[in-house]
Protein backbone atom coordinates (compact mmCIF):
# COMPACT_ATOMS: atom_id res chain seq x y z
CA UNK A 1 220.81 183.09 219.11
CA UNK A 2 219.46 185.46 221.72
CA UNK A 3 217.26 187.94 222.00
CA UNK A 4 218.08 191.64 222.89
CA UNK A 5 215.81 191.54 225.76
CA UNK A 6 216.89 188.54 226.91
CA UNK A 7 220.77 189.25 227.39
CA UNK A 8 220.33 193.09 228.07
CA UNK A 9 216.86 193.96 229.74
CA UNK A 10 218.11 197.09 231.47
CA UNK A 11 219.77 198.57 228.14
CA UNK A 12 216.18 197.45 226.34
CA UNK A 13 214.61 199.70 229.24
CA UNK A 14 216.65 202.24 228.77
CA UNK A 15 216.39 202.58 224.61
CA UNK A 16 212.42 201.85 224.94
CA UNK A 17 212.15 204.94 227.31
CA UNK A 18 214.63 207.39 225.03
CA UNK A 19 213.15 206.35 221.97
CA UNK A 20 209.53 206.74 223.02
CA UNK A 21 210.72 210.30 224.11
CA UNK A 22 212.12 210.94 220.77
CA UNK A 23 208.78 209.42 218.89
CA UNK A 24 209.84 206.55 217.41
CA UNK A 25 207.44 203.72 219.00
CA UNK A 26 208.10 201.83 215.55
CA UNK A 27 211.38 200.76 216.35
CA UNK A 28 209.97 200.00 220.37
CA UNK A 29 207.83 197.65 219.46
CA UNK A 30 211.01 195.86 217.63
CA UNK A 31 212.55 195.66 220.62
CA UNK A 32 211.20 193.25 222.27
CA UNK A 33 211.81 190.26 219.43
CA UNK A 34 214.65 191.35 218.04
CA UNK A 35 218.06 188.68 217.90
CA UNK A 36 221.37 189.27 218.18
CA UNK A 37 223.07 187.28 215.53
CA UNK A 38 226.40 188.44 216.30
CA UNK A 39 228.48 191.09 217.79
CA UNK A 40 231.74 192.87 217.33
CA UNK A 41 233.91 195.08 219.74
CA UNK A 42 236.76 197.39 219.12
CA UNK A 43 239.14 198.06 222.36
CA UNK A 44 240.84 201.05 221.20
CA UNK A 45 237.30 202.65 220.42
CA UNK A 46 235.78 201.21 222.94
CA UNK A 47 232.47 200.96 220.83
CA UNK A 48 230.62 197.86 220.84
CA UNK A 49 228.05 196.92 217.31
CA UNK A 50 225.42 194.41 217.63
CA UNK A 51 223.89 192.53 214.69
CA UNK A 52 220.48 192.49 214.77
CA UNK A 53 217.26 191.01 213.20
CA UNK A 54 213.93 190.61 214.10
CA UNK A 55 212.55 186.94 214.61
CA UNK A 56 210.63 186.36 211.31
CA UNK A 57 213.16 188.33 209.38
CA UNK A 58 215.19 187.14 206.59
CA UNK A 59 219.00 187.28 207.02
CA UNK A 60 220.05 190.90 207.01
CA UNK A 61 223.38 189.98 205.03
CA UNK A 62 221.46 188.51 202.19
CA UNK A 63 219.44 191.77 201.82
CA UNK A 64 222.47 194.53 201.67
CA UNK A 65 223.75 192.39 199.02
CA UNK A 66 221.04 192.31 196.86
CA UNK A 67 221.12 195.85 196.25
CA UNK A 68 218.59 197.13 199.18
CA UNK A 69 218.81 200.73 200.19
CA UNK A 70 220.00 202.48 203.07
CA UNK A 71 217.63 203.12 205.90
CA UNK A 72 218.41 205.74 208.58
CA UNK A 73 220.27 206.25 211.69
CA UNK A 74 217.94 206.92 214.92
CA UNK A 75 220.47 207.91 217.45
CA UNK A 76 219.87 208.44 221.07
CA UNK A 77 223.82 209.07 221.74
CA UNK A 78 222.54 212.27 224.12
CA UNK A 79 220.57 209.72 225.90
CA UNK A 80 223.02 206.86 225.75
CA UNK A 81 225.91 206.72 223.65
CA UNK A 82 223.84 204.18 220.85
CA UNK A 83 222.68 204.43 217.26
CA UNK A 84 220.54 202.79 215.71
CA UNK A 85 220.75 201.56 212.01
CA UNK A 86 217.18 200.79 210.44
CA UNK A 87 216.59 198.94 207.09
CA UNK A 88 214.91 200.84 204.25
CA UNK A 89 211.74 198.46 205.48
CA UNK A 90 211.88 199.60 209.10
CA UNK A 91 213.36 196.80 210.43
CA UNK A 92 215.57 197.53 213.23
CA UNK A 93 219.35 195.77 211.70
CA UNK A 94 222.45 197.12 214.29
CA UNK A 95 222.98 198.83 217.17
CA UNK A 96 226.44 200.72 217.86
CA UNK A 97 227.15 201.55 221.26
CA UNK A 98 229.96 204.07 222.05
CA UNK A 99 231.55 202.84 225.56
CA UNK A 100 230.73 199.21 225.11
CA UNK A 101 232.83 197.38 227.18
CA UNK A 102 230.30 196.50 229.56
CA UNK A 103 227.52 195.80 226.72
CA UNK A 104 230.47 193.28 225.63
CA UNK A 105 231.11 191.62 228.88
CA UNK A 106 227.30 190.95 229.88
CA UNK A 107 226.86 189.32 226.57
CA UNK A 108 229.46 187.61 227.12
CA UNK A 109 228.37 186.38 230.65
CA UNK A 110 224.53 185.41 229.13
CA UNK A 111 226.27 183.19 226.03
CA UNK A 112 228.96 181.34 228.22
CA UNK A 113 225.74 179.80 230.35
């Protein structure tokens, strides 16, 4: 697995400066440690969603099916075309991002080397 930061540093820029704009440090500080377990594209949306969890997290999967609640949505779509989905503990779980073909095709390019 990678890290957020490590395939996409520009997009991490990018969501760390709209999201400190819109107050939400908490989920900044996530961004830097946060994996991507796995991804998922659809062509005819053209919206990418990324699978996330933070490094000493348990498995995200495991929790929605033991009956956790629903977080929130922090979106920054104005900013960038992405929401956020955050776990009724704070912990940053998905990111969708609306135009995603090029999210898709640098992850793509960092996993292939």
């Amino acid at each position: 697995m990678i890290t957020l930061k490590g395939a996409l540093p520009y997009l991490v820029l990018d969501l760390e400066s709209a999201l400190a704009h819109i107050g939400r440090g908490d989920v900044v500080d996530q961004l830097r440690e946060i994996v991507i377990e796995r991804w998922t594209y659809d062509e005819i949306a053209d919206s990418a969603y990324l699978h996330l969890r933070s490094s000493g997290a348990p498995d995200t999967a495991a929790d929605r099916s033991a009956g956790q609640a629903a977080g929130e949505t922090v979106s920054v779509y104005d900013e960038l075309g992405i929401n956020l989905d955050i776990d009724s503990q704070g912990r940053l779980t998905g990111m969708e991002i609306l135009g995603g073909k090029t999210i898709v095709s640098q992850l793509e390019e960092t996993t292939a080397k």
